[in-house]
Structures are given as structure tokens and as C-alpha cells.
Protein backbone atom coordinates (compact mmCIF):
# COMPACT_ATOMS: atom_id res chain seq x y z
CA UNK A 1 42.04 -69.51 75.80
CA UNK A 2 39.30 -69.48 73.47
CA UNK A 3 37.69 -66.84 74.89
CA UNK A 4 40.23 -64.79 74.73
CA UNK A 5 40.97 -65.88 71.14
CA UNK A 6 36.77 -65.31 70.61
CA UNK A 7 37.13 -61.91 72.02
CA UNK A 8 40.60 -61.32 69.98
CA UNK A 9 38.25 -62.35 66.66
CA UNK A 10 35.61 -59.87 68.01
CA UNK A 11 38.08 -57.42 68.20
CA UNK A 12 39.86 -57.99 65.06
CA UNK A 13 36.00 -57.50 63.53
CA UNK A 14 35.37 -54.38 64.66
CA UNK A 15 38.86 -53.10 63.81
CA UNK A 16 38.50 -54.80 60.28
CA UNK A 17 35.03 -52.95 60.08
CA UNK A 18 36.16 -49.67 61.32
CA UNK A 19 39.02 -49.80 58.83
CA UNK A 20 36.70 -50.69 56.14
CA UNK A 21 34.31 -47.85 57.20
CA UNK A 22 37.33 -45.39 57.40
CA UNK A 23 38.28 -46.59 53.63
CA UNK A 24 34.51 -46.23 52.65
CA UNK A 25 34.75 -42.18 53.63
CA UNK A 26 38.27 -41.55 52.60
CA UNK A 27 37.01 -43.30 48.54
CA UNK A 28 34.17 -41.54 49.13
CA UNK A 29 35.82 -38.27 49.71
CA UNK A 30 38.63 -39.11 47.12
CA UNK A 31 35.38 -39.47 44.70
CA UNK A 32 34.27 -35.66 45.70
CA UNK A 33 37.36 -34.33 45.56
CA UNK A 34 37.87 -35.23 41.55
CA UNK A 35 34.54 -34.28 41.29
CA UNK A 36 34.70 -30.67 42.04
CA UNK A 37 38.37 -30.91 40.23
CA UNK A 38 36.06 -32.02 37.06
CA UNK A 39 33.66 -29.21 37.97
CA UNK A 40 37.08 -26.97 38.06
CA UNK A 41 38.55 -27.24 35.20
CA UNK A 42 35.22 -27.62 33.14
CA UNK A 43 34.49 -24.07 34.89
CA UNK A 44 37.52 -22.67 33.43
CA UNK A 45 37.51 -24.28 30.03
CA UNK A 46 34.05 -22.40 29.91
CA UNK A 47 35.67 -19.11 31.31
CA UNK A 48 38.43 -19.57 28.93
CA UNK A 49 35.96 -19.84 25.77
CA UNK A 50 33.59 -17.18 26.92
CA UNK A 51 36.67 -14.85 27.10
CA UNK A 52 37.25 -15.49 23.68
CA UNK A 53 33.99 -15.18 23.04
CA UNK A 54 33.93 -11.50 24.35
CA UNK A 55 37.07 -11.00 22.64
CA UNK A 56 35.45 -11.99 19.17
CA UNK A 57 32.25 -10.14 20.18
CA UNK A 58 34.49 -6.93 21.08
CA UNK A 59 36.30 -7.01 17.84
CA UNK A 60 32.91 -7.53 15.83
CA UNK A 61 31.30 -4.53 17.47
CA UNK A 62 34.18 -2.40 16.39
CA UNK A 63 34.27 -3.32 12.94
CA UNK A 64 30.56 -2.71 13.21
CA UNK A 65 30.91 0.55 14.65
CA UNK A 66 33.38 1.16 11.83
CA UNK A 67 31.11 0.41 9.16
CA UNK A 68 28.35 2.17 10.70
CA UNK A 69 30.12 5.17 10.62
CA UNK A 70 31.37 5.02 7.29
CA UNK A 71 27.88 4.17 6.06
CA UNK A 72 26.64 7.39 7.91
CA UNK A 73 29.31 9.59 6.11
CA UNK A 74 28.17 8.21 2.44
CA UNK A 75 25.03 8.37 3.36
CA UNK A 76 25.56 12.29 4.61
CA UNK A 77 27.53 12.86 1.15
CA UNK A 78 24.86 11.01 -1.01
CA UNK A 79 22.17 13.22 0.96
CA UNK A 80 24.41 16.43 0.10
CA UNK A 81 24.35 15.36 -3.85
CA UNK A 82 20.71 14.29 -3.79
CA UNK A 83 19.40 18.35 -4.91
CA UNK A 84 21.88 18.30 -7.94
CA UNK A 85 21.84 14.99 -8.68
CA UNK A 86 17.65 14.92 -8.75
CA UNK A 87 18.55 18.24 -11.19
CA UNK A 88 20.49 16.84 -13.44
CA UNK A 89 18.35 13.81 -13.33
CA UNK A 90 15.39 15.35 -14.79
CA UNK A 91 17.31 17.63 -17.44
CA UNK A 92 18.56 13.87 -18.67
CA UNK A 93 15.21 12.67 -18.62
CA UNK A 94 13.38 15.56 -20.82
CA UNK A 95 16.14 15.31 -23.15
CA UNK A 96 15.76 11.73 -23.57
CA UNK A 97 11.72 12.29 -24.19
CA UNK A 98 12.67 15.38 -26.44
CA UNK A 99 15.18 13.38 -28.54
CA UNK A 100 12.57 10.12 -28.28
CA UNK A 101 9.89 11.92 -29.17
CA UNK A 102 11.29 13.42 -32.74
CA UNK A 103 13.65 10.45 -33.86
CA UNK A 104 11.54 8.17 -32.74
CA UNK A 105 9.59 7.94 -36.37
CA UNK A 106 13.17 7.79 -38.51
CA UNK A 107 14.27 5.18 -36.17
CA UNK A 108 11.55 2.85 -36.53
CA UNK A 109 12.05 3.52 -40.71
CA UNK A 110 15.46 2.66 -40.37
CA UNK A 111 14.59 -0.76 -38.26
CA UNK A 112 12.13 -1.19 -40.94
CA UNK A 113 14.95 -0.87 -44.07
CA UNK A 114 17.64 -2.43 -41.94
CA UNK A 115 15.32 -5.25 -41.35
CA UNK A 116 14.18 -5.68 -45.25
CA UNK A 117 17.70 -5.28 -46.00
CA UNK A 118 18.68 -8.45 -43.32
CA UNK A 119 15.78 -9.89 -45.54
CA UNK A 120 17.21 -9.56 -48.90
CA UNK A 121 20.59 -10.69 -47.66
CA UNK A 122 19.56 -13.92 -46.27
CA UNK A 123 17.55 -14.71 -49.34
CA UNK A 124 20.90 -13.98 -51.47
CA UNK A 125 22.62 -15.91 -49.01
CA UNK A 126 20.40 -19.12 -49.13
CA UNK A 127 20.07 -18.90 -53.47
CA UNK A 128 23.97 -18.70 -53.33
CA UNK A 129 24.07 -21.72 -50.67
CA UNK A 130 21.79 -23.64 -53.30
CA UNK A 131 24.24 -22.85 -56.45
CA UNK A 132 27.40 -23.74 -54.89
CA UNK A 133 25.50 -27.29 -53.72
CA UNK A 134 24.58 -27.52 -57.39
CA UNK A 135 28.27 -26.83 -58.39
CA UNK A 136 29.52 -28.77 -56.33
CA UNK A 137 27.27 -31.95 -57.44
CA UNK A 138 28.06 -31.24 -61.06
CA UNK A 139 32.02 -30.78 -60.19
CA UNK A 140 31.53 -34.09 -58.43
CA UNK A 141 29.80 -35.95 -61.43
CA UNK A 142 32.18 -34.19 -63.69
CA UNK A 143 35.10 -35.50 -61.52
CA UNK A 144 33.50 -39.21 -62.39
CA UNK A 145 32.89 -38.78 -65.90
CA UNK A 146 36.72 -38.09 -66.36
CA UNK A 147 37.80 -40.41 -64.03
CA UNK A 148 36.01 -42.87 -66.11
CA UNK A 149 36.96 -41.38 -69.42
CA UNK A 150 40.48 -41.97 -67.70
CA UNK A 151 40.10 -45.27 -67.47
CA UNK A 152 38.17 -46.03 -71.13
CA UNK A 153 41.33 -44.33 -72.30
CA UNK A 154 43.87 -46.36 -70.37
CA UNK A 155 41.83 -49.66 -71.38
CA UNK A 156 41.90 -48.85 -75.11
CA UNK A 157 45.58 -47.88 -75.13
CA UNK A 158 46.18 -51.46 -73.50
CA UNK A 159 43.98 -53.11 -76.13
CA UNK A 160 46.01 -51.09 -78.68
CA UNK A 161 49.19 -51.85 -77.64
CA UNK A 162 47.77 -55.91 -77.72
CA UNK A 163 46.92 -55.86 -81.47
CA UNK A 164 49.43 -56.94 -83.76
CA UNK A 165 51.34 -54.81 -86.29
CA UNK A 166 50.11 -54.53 -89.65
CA UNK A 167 53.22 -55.77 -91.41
CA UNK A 168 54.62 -52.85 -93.76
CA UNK A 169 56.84 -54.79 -96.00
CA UNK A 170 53.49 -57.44 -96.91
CA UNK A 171 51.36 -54.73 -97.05
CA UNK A 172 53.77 -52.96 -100.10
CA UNK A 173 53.91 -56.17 -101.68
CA UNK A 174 50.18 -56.79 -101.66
CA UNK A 175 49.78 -53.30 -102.94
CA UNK A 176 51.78 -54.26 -105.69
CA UNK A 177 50.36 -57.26 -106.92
């Protein structure tokens, strides 16, 4: 009997070990298996965004294109009005040395009188600033003097009003003595 239970132990070893070997492979290949899933959808994410991407890049290009092409036609039509436009450019300029050239004396003349004449009006400016800080000290002393002439008045009118009255009917009798 225990040899047969022994070999039943044996047995239920190498099962138990198989089973656990078989378990080993079939984590093993569960573990691979949501590893290339990973791999999967990370592959498609990135195929996803790089579509985009070429999207974007395909719409950029285009607008690029666009501009380019409208940048070629102004730059045609600016090339097609260079001729007049380098004409026209040099009749502005010899006019601008002719008029420079003979105005330029008077001009400088009249800077010179308009300047003199700035001069003259700040100097009347600051001798009027000074005068109307003068009157307006003297207003202000002025303005004191009467306020205290004010006030003497008041004063003596109260002082008056204090004294007594010269009695009239004493003062015809004392005349008449």
C-alpha cells in the first residue's frame, strides 16, 4: 500500500509539474499575445497621427502653392510697372532737386524769422507770466489790507456803539449857564 500510495505521490508530482509547466507557457503566451496587441494599437495610433500629419502637410503645401503663385503674378505685374514707374521716379526726383535747389535759400530765411519770431513770443509770454504773478501778489495783499480795514472798521463801530450818549438836554443847559 505505500508503494502504491509513493508511486500515486510520484505521479501526482509529475502531473502537478506538467500542469504547472503547461500554465508557465499558456501566461507566457498570454504575456506575448498583449504584447503584440500593445505593439498593435500603438502601430495604429502612429498610423492614425501620421495620416493627419499628411493631411496637414497636404493642406500646407496647397496654401503654399497658392501663395506662391500669387506672389509670382505681383511680382510679374510689379516687373511690368518697373520701366514707368523708374520714369516717373526720376522726373519726381529732378523736380524735387529743381524746387530744393531754388527755395531752398527763402526757406531757411523763413526758419530763421519764424524762429526769431517763436523767440519774441516766448519772451512776451514769460514778461506777461511775471506781471500777472505780480498782480496777483498785490491783489492778494490788497485782499488783506481790506480784510483788515474790515475788521478795524467793525471793531471801532463796536467801541462806538459802547460809549455812552452825550446827554442833549445837560449839554443845552450847560450851554446856557
Amino acid at each position: 500500500i505505500e508503494s502504491t500510495l509513493e508511486t500515486a505521490r510520484q505521479t501526482q508530482f509529475a502531473g502537478q509539474d506538467t500542469l504547472n509547466t503547461a500554465q508557465a507557457a499558456y501566461y507566457q503566451a498570454q504575456s506575448e499575445v498583449a504584447r503584440i496587441e500593445q505593439t498593435m494599437a500603438h502601430q495604429n495610433a502612429t498610423r492614425e497621427r501620421l495620416y493627419r500629419q499628411v493631411q496637414d502637410l497636404g493642406a500646407r503645401v496647397e496654401a503654399q502653392q497658392a501663395r506662391r503663385t500669387a506672389t509670382q503674378d505681383a511680382l510679374h505685374e510689379v516687373n511690368t510697372q518697373q520701366p514707368g514707374l523708374e520714369a516717373v521716379l526720376m522726373e519726381a526726383e529732378a523736380a524735387a532737386r529743381q524746387a530744393t535747389d531754388s527755395t531752398l535759400p527763402e526757406k531757411e530765411a523763413a526758419l530763421r524769422v519764424a524762429q526769431q519770431g517763436v523767440g519774441d513770443a516766448q519772451r512776451v509770454v514769460s514778461q506777461l507770466d511775471q506781471s500777472r504773478q505780480v498782480d496777483e501778489n498785490s491783489l492778494g495783499h490788497t485782499k488783506r489790507q481790506l480784510e483788515q480795514l474790515d475788521a478795524r472798521q467793525r471793531r471801532l463801530a463796536q467801541e462806538q456803539a459802547q460809549l455812552p450818549r452825550p446827554d442833549a438836554a445837560g449839554l443845552a443847559q450847560k450851554q446856557v449857564e
